[in-house]
PDB file of N, CA and C in Angstrom:
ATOM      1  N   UNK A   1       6.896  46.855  14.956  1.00  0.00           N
ATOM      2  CA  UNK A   1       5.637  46.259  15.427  1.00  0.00           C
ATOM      3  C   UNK A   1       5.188  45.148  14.472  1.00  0.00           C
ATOM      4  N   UNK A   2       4.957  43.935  15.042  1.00  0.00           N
ATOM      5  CA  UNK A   2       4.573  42.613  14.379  1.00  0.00           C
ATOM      6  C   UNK A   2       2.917  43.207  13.909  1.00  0.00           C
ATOM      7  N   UNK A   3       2.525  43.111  12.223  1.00  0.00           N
ATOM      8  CA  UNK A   3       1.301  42.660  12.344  1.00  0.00           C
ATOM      9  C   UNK A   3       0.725  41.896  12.717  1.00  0.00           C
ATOM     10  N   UNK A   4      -1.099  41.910  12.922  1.00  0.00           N
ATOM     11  CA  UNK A   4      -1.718  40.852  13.158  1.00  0.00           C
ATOM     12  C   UNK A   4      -1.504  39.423  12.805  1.00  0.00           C
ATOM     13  N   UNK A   5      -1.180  39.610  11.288  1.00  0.00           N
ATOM     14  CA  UNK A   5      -0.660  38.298  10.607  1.00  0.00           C
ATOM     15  C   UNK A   5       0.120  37.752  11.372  1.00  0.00           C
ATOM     16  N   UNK A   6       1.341  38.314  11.337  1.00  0.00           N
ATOM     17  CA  UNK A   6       2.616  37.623  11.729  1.00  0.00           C
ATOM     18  C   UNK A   6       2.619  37.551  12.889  1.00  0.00           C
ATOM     19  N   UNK A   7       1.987  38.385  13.572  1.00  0.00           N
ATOM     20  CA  UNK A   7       1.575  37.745  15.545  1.00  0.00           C
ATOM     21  C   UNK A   7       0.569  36.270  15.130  1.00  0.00           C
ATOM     22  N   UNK A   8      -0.111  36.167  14.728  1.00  0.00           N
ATOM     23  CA  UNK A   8      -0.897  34.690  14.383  1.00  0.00           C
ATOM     24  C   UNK A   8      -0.256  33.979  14.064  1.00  0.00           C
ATOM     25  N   UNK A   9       0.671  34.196  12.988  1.00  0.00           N
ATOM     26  CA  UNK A   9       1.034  33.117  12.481  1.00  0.00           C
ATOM     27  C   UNK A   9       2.352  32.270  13.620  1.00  0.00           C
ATOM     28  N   UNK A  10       2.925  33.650  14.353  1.00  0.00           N
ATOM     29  CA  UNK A  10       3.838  33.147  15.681  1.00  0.00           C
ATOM     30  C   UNK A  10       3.181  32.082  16.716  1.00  0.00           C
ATOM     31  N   UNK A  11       1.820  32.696  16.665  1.00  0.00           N
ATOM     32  CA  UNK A  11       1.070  32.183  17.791  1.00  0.00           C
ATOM     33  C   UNK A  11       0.927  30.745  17.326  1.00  0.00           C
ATOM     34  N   UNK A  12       0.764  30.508  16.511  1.00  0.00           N
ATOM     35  CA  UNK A  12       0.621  29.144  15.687  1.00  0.00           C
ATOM     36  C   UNK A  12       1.284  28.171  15.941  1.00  0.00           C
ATOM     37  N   UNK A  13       2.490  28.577  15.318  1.00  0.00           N
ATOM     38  CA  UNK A  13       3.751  27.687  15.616  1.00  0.00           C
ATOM     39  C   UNK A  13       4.330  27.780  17.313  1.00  0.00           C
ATOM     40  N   UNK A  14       4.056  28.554  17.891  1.00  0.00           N
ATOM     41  CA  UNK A  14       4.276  27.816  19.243  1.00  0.00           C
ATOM     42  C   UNK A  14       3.284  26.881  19.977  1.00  0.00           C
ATOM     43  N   UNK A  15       2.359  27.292  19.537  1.00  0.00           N
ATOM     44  CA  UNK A  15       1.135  26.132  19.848  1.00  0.00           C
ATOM     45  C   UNK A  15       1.504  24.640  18.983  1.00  0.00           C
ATOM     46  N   UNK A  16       1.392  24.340  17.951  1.00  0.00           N
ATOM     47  CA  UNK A  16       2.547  23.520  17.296  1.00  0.00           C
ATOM     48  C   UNK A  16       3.331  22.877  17.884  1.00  0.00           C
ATOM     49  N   UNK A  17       4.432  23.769  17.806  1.00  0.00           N
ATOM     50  CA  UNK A  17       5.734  23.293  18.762  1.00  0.00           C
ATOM     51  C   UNK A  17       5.203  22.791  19.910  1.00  0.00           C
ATOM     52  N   UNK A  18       4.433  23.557  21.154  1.00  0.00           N
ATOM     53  CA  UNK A  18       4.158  22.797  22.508  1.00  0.00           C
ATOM     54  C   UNK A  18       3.357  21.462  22.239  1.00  0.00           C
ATOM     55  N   UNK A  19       2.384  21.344  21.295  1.00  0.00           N
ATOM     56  CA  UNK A  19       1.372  20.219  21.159  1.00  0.00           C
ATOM     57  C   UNK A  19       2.632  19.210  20.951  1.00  0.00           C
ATOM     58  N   UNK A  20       3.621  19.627  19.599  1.00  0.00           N
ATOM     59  CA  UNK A  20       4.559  18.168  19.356  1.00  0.00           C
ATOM     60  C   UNK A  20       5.153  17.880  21.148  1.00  0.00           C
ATOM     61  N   UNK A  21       5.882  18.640  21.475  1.00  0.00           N
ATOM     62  CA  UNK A  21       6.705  18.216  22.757  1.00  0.00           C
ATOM     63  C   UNK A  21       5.884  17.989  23.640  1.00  0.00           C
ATOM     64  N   UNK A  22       4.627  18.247  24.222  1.00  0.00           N
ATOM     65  CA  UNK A  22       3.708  17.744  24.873  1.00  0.00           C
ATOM     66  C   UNK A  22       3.355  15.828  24.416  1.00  0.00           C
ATOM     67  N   UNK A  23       3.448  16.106  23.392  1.00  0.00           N
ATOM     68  CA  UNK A  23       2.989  14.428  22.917  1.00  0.00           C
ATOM     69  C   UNK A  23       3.969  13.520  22.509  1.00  0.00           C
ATOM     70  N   UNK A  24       5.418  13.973  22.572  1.00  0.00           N
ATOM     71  CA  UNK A  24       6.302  13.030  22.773  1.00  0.00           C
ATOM     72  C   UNK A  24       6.487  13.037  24.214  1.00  0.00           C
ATOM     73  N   UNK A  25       6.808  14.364  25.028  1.00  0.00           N
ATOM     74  CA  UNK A  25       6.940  14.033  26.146  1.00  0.00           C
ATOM     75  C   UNK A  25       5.447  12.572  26.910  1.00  0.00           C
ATOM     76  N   UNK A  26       4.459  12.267  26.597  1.00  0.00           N
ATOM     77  CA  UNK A  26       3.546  11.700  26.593  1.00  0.00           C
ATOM     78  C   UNK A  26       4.154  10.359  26.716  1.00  0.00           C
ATOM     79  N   UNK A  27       4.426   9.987  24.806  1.00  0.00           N
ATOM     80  CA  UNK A  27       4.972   9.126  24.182  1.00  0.00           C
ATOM     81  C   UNK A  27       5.851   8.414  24.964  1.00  0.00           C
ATOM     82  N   UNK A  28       6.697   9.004  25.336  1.00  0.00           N
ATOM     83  CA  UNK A  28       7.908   8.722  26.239  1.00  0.00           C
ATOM     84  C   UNK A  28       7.609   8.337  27.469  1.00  0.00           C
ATOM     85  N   UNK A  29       6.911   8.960  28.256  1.00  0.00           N
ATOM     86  CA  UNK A  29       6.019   8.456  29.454  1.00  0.00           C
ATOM     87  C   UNK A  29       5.540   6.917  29.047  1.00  0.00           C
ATOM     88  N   UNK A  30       4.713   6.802  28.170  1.00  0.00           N
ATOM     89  CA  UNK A  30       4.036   5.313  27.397  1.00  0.00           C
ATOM     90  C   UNK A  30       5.166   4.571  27.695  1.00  0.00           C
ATOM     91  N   UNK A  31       6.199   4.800  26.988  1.00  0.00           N
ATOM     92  CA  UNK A  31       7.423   3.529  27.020  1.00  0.00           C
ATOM     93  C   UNK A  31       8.005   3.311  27.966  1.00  0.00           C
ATOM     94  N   UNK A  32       8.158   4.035  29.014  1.00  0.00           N
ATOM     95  CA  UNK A  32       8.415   3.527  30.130  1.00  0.00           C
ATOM     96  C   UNK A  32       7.839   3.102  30.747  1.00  0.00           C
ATOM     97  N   UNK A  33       6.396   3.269  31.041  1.00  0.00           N
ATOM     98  CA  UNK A  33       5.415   2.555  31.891  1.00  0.00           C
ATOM     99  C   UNK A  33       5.137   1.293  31.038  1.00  0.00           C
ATOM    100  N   UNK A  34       5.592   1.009  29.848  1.00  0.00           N
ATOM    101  CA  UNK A  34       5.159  -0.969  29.024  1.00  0.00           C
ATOM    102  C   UNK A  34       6.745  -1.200  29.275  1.00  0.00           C
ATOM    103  N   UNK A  35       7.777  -0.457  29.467  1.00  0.00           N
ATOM    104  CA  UNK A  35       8.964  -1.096  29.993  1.00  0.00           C
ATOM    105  C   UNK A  35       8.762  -1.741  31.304  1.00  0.00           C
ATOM    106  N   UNK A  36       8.330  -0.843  32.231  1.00  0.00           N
ATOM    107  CA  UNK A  36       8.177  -1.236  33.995  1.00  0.00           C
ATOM    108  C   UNK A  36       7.612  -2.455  34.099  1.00  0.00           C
ATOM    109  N   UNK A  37       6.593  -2.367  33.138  1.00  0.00           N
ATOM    110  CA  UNK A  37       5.267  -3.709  33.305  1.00  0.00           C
ATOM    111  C   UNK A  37       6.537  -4.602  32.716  1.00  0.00           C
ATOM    112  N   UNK A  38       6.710  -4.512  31.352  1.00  0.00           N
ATOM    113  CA  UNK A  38       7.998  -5.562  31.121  1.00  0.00           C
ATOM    114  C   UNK A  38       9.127  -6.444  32.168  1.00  0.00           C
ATOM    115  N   UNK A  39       9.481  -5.461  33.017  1.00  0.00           N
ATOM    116  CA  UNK A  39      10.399  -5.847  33.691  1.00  0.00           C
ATOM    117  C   UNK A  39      10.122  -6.471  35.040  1.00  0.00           C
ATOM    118  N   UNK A  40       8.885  -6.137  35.447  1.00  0.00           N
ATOM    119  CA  UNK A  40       7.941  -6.239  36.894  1.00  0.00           C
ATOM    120  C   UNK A  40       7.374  -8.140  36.499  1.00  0.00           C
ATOM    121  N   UNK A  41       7.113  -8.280  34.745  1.00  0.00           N
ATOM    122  CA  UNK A  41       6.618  -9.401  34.760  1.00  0.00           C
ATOM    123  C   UNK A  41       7.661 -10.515  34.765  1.00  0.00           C
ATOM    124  N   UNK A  42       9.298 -10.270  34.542  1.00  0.00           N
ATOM    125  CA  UNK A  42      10.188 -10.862  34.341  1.00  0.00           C
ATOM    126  C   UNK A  42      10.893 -11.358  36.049  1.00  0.00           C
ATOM    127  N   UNK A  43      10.633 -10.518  36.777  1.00  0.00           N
ATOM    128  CA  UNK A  43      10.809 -10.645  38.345  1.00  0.00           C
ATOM    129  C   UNK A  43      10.347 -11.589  39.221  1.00  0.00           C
ATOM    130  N   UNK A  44       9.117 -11.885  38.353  1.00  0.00           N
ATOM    131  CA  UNK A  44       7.984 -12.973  39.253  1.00  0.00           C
ATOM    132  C   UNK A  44       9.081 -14.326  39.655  1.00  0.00           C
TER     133      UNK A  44
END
């Protein structure tokens, strides 16, 4: 059985972990949508 501690401190780092991959997955979204605009303005 995990103590309290070490259940917190788990809980932590997956919150962590999801916030980073949440905000690259983000990030990544960003660069493709100033790519699209990039390429949409090169079309004209």
């Amino acid at each position: 059985m995990l103590s309290a501690e070490t259940q917190q401190f788990s809980e932590d780092i997956t919150k962590h972990k999801f916030k980073e991959m949440i905000s690259e997955h983000i990030f990544a979204i960003d660069k493709e949508d100033e790519l699209l605009e990039e390429s949409m303005k090169h079309h004209d």
